[in-house]
PDB file of N, CA and C in Angstrom:
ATOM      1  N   UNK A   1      -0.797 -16.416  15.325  1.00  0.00           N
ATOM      2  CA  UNK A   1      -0.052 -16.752  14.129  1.00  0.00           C
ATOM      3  C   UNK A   1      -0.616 -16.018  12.911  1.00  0.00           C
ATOM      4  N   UNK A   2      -1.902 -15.865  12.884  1.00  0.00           N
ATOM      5  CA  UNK A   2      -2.686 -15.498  11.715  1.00  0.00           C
ATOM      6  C   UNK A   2      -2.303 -13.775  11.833  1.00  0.00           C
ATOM      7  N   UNK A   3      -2.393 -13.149  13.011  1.00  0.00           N
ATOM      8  CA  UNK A   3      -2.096 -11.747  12.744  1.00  0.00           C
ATOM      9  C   UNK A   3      -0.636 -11.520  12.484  1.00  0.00           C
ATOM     10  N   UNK A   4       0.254 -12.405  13.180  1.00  0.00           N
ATOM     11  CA  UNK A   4       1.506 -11.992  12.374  1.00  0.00           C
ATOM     12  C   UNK A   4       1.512 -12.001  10.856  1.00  0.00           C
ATOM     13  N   UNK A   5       1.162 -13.049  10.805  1.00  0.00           N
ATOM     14  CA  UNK A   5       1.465 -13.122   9.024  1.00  0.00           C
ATOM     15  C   UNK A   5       0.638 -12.395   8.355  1.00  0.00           C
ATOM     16  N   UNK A   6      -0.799 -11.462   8.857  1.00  0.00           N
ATOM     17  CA  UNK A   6      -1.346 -10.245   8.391  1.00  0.00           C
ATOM     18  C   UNK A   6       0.125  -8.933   8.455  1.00  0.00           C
ATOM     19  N   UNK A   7       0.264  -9.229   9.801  1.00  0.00           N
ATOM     20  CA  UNK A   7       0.909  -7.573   9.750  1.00  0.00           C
ATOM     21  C   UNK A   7       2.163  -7.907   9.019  1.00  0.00           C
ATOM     22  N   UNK A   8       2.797  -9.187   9.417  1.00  0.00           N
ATOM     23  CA  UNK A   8       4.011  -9.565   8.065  1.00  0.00           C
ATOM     24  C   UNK A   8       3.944  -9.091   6.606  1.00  0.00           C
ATOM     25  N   UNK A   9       2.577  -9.781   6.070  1.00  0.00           N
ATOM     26  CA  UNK A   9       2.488  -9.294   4.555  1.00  0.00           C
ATOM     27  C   UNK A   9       2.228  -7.868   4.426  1.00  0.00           C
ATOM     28  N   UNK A  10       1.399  -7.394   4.839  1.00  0.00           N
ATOM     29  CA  UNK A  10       0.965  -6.249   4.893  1.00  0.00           C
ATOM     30  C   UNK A  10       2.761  -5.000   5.148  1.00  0.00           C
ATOM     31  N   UNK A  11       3.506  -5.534   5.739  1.00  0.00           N
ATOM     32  CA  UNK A  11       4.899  -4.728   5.904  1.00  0.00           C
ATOM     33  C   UNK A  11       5.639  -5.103   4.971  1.00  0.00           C
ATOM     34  N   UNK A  12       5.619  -6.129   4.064  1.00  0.00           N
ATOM     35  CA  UNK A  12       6.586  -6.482   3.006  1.00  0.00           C
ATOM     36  C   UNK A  12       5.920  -5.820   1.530  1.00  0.00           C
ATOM     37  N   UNK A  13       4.584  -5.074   1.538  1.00  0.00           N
ATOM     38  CA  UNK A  13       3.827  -4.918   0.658  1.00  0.00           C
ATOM     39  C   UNK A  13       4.218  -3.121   0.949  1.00  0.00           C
ATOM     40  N   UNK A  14       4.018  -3.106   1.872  1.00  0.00           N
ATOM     41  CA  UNK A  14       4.783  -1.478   2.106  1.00  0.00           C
ATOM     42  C   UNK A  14       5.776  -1.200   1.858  1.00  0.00           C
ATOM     43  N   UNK A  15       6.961  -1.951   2.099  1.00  0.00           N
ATOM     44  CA  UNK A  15       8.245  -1.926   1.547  1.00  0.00           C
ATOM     45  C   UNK A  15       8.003  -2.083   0.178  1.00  0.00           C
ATOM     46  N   UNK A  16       7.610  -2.239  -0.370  1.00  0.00           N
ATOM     47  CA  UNK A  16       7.952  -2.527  -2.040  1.00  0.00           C
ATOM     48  C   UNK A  16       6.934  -1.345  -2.758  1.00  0.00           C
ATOM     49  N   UNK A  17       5.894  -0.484  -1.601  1.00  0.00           N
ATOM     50  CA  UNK A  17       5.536   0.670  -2.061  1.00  0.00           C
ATOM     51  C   UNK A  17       6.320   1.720  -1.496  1.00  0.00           C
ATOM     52  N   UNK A  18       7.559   1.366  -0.710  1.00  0.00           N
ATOM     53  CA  UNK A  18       8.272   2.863  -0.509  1.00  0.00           C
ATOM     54  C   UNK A  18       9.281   2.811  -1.098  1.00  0.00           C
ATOM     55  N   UNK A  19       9.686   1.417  -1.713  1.00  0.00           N
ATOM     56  CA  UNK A  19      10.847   1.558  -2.922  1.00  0.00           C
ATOM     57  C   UNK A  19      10.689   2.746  -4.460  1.00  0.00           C
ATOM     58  N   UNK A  20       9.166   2.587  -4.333  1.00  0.00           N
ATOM     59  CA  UNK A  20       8.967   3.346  -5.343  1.00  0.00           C
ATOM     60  C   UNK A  20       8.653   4.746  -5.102  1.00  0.00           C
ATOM     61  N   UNK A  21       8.412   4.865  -3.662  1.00  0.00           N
ATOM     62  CA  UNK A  21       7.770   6.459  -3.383  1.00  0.00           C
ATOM     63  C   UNK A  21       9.442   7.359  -3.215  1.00  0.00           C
ATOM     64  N   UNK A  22      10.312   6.644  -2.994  1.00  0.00           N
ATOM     65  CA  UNK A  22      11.323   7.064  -2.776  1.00  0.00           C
ATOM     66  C   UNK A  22      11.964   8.736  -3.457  1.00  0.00           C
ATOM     67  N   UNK A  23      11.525   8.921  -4.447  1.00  0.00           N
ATOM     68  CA  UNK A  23      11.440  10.286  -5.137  1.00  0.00           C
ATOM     69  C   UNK A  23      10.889  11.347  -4.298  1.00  0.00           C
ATOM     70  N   UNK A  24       9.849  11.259  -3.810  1.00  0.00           N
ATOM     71  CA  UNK A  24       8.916  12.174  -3.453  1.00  0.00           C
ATOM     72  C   UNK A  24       8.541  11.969  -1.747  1.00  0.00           C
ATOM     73  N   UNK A  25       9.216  12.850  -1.047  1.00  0.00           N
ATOM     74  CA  UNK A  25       9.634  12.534   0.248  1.00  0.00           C
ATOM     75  C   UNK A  25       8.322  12.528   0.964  1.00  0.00           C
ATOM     76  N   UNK A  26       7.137  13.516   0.921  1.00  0.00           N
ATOM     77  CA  UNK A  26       5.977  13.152   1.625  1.00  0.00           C
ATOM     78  C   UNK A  26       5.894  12.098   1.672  1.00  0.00           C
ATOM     79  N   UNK A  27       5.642  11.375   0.190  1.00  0.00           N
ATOM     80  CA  UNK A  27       5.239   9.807   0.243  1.00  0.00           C
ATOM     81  C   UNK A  27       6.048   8.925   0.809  1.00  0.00           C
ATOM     82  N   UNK A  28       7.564   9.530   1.096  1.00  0.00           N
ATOM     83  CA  UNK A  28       7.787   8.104   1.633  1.00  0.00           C
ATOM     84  C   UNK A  28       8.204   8.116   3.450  1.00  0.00           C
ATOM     85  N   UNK A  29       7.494   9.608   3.579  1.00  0.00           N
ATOM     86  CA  UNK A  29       7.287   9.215   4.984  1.00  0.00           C
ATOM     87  C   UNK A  29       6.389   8.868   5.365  1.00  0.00           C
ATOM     88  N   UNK A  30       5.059   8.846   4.633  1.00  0.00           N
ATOM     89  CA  UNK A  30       3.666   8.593   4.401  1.00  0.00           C
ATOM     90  C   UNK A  30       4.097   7.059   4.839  1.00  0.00           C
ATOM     91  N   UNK A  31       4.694   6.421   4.095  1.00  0.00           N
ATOM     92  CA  UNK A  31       4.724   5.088   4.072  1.00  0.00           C
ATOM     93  C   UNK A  31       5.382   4.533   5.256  1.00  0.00           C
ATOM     94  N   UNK A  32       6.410   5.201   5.645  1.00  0.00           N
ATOM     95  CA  UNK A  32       7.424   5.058   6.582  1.00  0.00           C
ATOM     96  C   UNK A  32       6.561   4.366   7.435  1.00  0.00           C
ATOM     97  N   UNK A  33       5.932   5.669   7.939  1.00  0.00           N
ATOM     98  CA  UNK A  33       4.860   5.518   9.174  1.00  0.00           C
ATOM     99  C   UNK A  33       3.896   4.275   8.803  1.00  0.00           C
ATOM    100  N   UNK A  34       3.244   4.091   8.057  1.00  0.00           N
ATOM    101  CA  UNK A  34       2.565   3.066   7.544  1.00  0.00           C
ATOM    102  C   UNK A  34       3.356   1.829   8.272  1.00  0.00           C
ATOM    103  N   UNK A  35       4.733   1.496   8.060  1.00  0.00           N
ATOM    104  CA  UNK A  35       5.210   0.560   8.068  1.00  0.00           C
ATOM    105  C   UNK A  35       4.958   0.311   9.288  1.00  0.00           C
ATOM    106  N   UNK A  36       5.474   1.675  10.349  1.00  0.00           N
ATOM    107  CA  UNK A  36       5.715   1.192  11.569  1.00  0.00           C
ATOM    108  C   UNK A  36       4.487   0.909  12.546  1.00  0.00           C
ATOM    109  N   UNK A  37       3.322   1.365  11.669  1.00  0.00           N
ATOM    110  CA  UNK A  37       2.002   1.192  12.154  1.00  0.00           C
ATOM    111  C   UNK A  37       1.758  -0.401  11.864  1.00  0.00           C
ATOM    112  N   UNK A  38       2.104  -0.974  10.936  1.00  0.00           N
ATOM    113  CA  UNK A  38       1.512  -2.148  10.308  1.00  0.00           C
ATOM    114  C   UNK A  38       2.735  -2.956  11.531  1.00  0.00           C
ATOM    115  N   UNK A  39       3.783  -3.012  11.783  1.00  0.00           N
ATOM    116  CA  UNK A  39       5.058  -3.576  12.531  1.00  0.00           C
ATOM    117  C   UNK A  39       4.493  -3.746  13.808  1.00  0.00           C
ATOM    118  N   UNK A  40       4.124  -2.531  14.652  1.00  0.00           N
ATOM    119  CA  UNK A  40       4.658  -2.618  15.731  1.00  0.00           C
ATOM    120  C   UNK A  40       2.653  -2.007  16.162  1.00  0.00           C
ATOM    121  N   UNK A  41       1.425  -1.635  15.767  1.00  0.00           N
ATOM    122  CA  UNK A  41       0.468  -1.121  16.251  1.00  0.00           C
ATOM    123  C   UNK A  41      -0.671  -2.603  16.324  1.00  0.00           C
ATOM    124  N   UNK A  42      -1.096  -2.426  16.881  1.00  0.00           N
ATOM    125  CA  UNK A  42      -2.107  -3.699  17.055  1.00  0.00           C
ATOM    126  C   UNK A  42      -2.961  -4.188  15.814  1.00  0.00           C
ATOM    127  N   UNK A  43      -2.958  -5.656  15.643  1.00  0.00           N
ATOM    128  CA  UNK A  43      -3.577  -6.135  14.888  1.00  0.00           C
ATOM    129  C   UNK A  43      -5.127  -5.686  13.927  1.00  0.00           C
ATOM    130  N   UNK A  44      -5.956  -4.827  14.831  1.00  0.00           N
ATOM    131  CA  UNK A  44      -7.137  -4.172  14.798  1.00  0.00           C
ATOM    132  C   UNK A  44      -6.905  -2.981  14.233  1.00  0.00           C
ATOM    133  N   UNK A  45      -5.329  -2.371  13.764  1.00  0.00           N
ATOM    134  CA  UNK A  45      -5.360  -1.260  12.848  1.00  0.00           C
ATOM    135  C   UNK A  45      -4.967  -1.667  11.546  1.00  0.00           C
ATOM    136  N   UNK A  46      -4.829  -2.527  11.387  1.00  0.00           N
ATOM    137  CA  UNK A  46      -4.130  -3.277  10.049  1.00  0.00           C
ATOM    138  C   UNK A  46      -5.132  -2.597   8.975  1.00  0.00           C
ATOM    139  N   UNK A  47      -6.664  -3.033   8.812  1.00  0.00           N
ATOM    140  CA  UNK A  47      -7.446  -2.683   7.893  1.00  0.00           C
ATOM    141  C   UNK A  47      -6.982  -0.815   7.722  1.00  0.00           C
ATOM    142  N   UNK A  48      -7.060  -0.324   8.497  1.00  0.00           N
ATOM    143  CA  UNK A  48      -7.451   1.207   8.467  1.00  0.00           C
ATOM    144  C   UNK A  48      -5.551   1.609   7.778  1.00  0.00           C
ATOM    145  N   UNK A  49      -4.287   0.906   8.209  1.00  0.00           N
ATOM    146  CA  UNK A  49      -3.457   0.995   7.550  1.00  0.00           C
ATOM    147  C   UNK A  49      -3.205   0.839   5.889  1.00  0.00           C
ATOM    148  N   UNK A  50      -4.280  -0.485   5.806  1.00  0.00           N
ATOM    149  CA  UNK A  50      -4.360  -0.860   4.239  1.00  0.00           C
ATOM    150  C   UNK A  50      -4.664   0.021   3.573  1.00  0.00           C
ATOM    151  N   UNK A  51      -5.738   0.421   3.972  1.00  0.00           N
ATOM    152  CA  UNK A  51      -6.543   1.558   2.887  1.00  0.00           C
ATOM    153  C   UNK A  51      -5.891   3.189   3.150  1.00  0.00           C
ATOM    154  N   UNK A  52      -5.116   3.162   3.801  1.00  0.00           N
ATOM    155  CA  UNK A  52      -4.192   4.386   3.908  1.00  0.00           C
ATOM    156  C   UNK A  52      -3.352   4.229   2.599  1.00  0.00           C
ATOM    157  N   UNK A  53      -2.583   3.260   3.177  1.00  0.00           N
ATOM    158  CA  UNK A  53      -1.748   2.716   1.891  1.00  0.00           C
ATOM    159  C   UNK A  53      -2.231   2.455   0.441  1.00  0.00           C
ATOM    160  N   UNK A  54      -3.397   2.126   0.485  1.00  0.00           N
ATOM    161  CA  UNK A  54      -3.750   2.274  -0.923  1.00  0.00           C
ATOM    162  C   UNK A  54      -4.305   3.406  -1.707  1.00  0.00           C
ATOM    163  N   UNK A  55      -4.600   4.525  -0.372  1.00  0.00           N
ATOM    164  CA  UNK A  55      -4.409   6.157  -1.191  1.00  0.00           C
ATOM    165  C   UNK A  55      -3.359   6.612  -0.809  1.00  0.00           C
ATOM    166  N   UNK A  56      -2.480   6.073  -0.717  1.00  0.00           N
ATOM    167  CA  UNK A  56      -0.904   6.858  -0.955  1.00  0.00           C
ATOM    168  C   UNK A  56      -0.063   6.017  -2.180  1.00  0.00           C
ATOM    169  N   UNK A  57      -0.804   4.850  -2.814  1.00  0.00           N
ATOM    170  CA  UNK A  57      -0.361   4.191  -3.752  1.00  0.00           C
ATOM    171  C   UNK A  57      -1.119   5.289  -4.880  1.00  0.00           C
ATOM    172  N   UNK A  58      -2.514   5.610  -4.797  1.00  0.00           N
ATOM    173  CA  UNK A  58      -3.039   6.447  -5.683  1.00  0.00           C
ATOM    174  C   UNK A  58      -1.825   7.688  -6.004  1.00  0.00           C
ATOM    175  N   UNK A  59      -1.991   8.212  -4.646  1.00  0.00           N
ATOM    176  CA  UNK A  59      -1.065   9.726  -4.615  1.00  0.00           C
ATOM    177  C   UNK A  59       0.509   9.470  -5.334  1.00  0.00           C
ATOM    178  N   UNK A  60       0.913   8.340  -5.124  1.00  0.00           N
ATOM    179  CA  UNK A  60       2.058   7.683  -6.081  1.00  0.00           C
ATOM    180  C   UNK A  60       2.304   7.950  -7.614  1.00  0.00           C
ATOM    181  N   UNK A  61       1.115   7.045  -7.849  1.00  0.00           N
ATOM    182  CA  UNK A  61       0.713   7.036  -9.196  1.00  0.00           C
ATOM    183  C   UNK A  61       0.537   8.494 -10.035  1.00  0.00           C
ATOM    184  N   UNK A  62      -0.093   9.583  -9.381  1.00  0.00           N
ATOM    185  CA  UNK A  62      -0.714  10.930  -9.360  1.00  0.00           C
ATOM    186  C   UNK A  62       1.128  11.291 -10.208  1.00  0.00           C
ATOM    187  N   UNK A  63       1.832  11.149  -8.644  1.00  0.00           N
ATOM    188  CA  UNK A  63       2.937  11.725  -8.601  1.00  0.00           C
ATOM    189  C   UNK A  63       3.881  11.634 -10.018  1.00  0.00           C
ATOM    190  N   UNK A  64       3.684  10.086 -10.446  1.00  0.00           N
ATOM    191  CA  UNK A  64       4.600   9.676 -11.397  1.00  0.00           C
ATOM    192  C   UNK A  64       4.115   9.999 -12.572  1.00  0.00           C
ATOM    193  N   UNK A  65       3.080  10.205 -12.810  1.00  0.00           N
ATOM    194  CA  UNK A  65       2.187  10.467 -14.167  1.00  0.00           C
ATOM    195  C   UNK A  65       2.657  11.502 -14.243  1.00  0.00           C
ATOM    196  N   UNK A  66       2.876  12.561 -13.464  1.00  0.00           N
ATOM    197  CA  UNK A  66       2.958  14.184 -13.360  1.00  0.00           C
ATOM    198  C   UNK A  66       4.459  14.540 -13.823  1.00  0.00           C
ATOM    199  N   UNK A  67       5.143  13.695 -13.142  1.00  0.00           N
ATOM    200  CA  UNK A  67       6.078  13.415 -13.920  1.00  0.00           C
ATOM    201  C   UNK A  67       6.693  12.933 -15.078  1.00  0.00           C
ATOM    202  N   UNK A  68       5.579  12.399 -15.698  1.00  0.00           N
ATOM    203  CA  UNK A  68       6.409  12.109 -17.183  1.00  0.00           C
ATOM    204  C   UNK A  68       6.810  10.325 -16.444  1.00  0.00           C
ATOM    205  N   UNK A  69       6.767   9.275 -15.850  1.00  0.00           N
ATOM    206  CA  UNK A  69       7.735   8.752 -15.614  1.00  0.00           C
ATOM    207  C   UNK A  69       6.740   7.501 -15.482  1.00  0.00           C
ATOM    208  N   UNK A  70       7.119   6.641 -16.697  1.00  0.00           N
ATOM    209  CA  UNK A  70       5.983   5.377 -17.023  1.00  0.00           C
ATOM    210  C   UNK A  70       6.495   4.631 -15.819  1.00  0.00           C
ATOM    211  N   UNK A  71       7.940   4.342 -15.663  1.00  0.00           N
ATOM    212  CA  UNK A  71       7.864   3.184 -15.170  1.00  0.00           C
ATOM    213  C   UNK A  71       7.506   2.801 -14.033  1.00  0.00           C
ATOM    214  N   UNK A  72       7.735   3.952 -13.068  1.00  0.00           N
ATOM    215  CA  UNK A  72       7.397   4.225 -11.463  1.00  0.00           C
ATOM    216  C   UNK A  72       5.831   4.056 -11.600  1.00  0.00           C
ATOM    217  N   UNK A  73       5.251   4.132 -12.368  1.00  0.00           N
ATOM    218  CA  UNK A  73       3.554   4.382 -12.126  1.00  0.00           C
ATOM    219  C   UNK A  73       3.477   3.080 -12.318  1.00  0.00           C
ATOM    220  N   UNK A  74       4.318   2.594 -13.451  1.00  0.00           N
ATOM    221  CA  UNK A  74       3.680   0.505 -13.373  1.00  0.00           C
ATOM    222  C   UNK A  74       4.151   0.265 -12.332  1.00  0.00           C
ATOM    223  N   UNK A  75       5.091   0.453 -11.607  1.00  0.00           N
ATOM    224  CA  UNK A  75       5.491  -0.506 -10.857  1.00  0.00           C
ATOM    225  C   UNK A  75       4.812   0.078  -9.245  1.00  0.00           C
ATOM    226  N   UNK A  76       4.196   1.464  -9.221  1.00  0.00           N
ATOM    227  CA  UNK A  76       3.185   1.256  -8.383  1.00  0.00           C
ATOM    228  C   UNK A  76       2.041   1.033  -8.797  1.00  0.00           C
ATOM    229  N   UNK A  77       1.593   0.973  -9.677  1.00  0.00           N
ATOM    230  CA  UNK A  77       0.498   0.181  -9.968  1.00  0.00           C
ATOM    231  C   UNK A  77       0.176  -1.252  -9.639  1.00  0.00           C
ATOM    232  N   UNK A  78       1.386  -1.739  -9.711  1.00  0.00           N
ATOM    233  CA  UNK A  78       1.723  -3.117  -9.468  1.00  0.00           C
ATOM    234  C   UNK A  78       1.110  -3.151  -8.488  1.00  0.00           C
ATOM    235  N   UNK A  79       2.057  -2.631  -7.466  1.00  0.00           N
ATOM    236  CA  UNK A  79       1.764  -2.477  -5.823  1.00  0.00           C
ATOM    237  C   UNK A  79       0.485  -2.728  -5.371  1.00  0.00           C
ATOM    238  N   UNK A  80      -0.329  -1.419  -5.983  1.00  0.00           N
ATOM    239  CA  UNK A  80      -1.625  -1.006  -5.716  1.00  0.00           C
ATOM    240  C   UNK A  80      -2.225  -2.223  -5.797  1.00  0.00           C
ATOM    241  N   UNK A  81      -2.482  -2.780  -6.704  1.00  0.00           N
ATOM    242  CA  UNK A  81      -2.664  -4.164  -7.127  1.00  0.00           C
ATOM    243  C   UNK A  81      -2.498  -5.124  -5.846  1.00  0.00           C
ATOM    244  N   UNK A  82      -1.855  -5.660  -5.802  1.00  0.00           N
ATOM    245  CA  UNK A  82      -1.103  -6.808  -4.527  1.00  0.00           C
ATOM    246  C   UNK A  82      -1.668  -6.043  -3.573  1.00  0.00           C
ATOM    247  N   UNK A  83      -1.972  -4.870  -2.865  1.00  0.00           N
ATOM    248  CA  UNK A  83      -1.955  -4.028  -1.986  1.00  0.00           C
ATOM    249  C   UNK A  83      -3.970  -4.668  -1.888  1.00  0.00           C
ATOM    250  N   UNK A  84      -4.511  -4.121  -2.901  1.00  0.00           N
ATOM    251  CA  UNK A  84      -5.861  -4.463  -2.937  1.00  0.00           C
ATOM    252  C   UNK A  84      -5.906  -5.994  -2.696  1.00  0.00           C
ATOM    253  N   UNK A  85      -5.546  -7.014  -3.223  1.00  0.00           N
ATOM    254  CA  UNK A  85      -5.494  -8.276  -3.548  1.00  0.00           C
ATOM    255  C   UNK A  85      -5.153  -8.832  -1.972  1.00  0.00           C
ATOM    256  N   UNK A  86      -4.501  -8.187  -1.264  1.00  0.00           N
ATOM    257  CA  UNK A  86      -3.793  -8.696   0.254  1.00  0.00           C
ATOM    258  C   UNK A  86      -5.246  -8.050   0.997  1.00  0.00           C
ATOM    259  N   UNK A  87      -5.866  -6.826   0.754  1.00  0.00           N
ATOM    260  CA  UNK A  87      -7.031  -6.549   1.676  1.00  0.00           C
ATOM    261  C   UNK A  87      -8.015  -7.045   1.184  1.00  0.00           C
ATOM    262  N   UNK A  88      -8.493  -7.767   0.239  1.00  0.00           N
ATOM    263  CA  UNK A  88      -9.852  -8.548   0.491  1.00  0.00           C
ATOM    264  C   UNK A  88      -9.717 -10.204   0.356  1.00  0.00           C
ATOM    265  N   UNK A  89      -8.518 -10.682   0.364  1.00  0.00           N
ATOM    266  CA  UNK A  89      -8.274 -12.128   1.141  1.00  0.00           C
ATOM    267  C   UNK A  89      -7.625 -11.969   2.639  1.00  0.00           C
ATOM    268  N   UNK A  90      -7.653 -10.725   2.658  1.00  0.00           N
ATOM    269  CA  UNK A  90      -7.619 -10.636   4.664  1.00  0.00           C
ATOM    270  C   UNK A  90      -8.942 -10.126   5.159  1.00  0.00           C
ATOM    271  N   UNK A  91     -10.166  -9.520   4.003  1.00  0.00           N
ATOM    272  CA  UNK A  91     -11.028  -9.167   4.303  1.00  0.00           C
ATOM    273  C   UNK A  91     -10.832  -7.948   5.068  1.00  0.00           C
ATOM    274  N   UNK A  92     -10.393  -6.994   4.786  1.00  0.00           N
ATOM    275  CA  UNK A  92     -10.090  -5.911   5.227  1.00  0.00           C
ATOM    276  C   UNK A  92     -10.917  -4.923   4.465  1.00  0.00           C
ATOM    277  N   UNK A  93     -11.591  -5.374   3.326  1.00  0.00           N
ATOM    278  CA  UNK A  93     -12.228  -4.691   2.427  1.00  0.00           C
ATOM    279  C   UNK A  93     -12.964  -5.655   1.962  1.00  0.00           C
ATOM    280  N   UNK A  94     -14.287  -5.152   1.013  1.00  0.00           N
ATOM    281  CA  UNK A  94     -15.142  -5.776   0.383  1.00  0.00           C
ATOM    282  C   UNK A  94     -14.443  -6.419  -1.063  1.00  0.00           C
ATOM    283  N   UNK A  95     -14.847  -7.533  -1.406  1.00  0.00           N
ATOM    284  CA  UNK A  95     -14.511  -7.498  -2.859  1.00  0.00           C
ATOM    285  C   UNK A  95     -15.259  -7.362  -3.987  1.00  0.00           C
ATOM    286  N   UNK A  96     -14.883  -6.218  -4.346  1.00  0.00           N
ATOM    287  CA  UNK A  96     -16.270  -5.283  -5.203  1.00  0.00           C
ATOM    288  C   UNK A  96     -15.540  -5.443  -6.457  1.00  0.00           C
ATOM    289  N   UNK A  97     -16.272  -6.088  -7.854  1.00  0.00           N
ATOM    290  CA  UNK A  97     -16.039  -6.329  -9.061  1.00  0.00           C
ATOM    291  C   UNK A  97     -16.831  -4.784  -9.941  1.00  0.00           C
ATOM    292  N   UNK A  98     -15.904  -4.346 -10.625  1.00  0.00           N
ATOM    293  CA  UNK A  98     -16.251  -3.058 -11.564  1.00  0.00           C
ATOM    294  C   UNK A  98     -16.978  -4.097 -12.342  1.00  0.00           C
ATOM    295  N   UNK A  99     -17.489  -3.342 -12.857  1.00  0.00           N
ATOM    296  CA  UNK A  99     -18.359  -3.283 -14.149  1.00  0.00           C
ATOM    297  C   UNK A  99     -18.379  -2.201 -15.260  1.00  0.00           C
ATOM    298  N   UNK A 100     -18.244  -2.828 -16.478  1.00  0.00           N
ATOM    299  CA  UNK A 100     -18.191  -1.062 -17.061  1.00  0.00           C
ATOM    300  C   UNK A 100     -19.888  -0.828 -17.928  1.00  0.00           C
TER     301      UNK A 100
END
């Protein structure tokens, strides 16, 4: 039950980062695949999917800045966000506090 609802969230969190990659076709086959990795690949790749996904949320961001185009960068930023926030209450990652 617990890994579905990992690879569940983890695929509804991808979808809402390929709504935005949608411009820029690398990225959103980048993601594509992501999805179908997080869907249909075993529970034990989930982590190594996350953090894929969260440097293709970077490469997003890259993309939209470059473009001139605020809103796509908040709203993957957003993502990025929820994206981090879903891997260290699944523990898929450390939860490391910046400091400045």
């Amino acid at each position: 039950m617990v890994d579905d609802y990992l690879a569940g969230g983890l695929s509804v969190l991808l979808q809402g980062l390929q709504s935005v990659a949608q411009d820029c076709p690398r990225l959103a086959s980048g993601v594509l695949g992501l999805v179908r990795q997080a869907e249909d690949g075993p529970v034990t790749a989930l982590p190594g999917v996350t953090v894929q996904a969260v440097n293709l949320t970077d490469q997003a961001c890259w993309h939209a800045l470059d473009g001139g185009d605020a809103r796509t960068f908040c709203e993957t930023a957003a993502v990025a966000s929820r994206l981090h926030e879903f891997a260290v209450a699944a523990r898929f990652v450390p939860n490391r506090r910046w400091h400045a």
